[in-house]
Protein backbone atom coordinates (compact mmCIF):
# COMPACT_ATOMS: atom_id res chain seq x y z
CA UNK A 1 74.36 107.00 83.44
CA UNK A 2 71.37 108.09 84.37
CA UNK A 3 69.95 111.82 85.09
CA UNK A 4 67.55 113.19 87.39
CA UNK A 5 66.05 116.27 85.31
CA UNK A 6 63.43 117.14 88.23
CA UNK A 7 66.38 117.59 90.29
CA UNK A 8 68.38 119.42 87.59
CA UNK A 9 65.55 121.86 86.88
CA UNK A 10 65.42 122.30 91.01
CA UNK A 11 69.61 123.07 91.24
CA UNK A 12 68.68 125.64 88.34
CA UNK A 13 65.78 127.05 90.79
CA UNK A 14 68.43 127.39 93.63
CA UNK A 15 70.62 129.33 91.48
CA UNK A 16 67.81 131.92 90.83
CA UNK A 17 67.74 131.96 94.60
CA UNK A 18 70.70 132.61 95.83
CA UNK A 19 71.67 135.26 93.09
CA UNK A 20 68.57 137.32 94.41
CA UNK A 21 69.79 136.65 98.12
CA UNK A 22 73.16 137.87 96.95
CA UNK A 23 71.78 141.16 95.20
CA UNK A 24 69.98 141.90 98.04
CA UNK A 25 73.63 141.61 99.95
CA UNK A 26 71.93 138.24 102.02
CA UNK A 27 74.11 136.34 100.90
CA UNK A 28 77.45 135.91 99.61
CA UNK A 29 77.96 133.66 97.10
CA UNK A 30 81.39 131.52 97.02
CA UNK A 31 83.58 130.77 94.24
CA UNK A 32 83.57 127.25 94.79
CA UNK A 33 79.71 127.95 94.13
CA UNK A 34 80.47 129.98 90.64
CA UNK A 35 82.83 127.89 89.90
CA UNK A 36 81.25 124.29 90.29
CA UNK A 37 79.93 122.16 87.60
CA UNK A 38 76.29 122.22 87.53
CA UNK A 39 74.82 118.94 87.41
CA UNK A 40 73.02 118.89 83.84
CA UNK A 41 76.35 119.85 82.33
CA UNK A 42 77.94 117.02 83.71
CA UNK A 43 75.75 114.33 83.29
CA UNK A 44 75.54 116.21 79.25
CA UNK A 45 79.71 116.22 78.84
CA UNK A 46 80.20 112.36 80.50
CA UNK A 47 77.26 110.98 78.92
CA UNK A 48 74.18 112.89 77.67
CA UNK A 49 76.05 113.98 74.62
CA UNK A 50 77.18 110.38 73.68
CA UNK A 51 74.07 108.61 74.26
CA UNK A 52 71.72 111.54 72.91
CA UNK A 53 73.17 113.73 70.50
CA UNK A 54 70.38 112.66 67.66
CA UNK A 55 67.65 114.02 69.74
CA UNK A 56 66.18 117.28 68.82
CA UNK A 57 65.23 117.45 72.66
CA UNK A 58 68.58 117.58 74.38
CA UNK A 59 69.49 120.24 71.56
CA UNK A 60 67.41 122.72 73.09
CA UNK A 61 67.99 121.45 76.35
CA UNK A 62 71.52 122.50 75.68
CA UNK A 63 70.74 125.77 74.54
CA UNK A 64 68.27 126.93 77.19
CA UNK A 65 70.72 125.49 79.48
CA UNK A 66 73.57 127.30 78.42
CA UNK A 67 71.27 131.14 77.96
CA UNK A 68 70.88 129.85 81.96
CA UNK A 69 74.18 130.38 82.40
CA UNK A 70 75.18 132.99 80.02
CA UNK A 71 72.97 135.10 82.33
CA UNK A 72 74.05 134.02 85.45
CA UNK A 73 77.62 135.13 84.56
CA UNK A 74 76.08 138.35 83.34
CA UNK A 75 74.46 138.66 86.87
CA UNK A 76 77.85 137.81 88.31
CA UNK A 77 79.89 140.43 86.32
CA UNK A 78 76.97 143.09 87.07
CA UNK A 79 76.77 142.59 91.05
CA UNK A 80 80.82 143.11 90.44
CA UNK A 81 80.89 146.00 89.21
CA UNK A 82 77.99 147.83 91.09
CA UNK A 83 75.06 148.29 88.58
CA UNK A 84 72.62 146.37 90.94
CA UNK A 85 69.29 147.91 88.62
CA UNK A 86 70.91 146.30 85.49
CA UNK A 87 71.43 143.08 87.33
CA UNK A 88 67.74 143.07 88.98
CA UNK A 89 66.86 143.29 84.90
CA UNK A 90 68.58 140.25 84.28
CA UNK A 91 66.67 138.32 87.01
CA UNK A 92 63.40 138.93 85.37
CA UNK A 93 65.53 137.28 82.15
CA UNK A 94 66.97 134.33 84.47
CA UNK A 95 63.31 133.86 85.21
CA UNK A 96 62.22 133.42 81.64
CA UNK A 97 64.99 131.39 80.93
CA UNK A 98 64.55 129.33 84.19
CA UNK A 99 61.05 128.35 82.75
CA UNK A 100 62.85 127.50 79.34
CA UNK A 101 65.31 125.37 81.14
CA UNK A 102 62.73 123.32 82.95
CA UNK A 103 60.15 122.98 80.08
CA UNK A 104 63.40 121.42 78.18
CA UNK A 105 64.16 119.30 80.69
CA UNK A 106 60.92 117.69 80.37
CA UNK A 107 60.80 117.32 77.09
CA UNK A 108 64.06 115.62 76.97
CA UNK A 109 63.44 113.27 80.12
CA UNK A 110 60.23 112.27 77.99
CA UNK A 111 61.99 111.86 75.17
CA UNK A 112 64.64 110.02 76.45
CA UNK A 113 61.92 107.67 78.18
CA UNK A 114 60.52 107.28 74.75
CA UNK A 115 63.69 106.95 73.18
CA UNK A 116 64.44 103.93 75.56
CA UNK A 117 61.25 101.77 75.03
């Protein structure tokens, strides 16, 4: 099974989007939305893990991916219960760790490339 890191990296971007449409009261944002499964981690629980585990690359790829997240629920929980300043600090995190996440992802997609030939 192949994976499309560019576009990966891209649905991470989106997220960053919408959460700063939603603290600016934009947009909402749906639970279906929250609650879907992002495409890296599904590609990385049906198949990355299997075929990749040994690489150092998806590793960190794994953790930058899941800080991603771990901040995005922060976000979530923040919006919730009204402390919009503390959330707006978290952005400026997301943003860090949106830079993490698609640095990783190329590494890994190189790797992977590598890792093939």
């Amino acid at each position: 099974m192949e994976i499309n890191l560019f576009y990966a990296a891209h649905r991470h971007k989106m997220w960053l989007l919408y959460l700063k449409a939603y603290l600016l009261d934009i947009q909402e944002i749906s639970e279906a939305f929250v609650n879907d499964t992002c495409y890296f981690e599904y590609w990385l629980n049906n198949y990355g893990l299997k075929a990749y585990s040994h690489l150092h690359e998806l590793q960190e790829a794994e953790q930058a991916h899941n800080n991603f997240h771990n901040t995005v629920k922060n976000i979530l929980r923040l919006k919730t219960e009204n402390l919009i300043n503390e959330a707006w600090e978290e952005i400026k995190i997301l943003e860090k760790r949106l830079s993490v996440v698609s640095n990783s992802f190329s590494m890994l997609e190189l790797r992977i490339i590598q890792d093939e030939n």
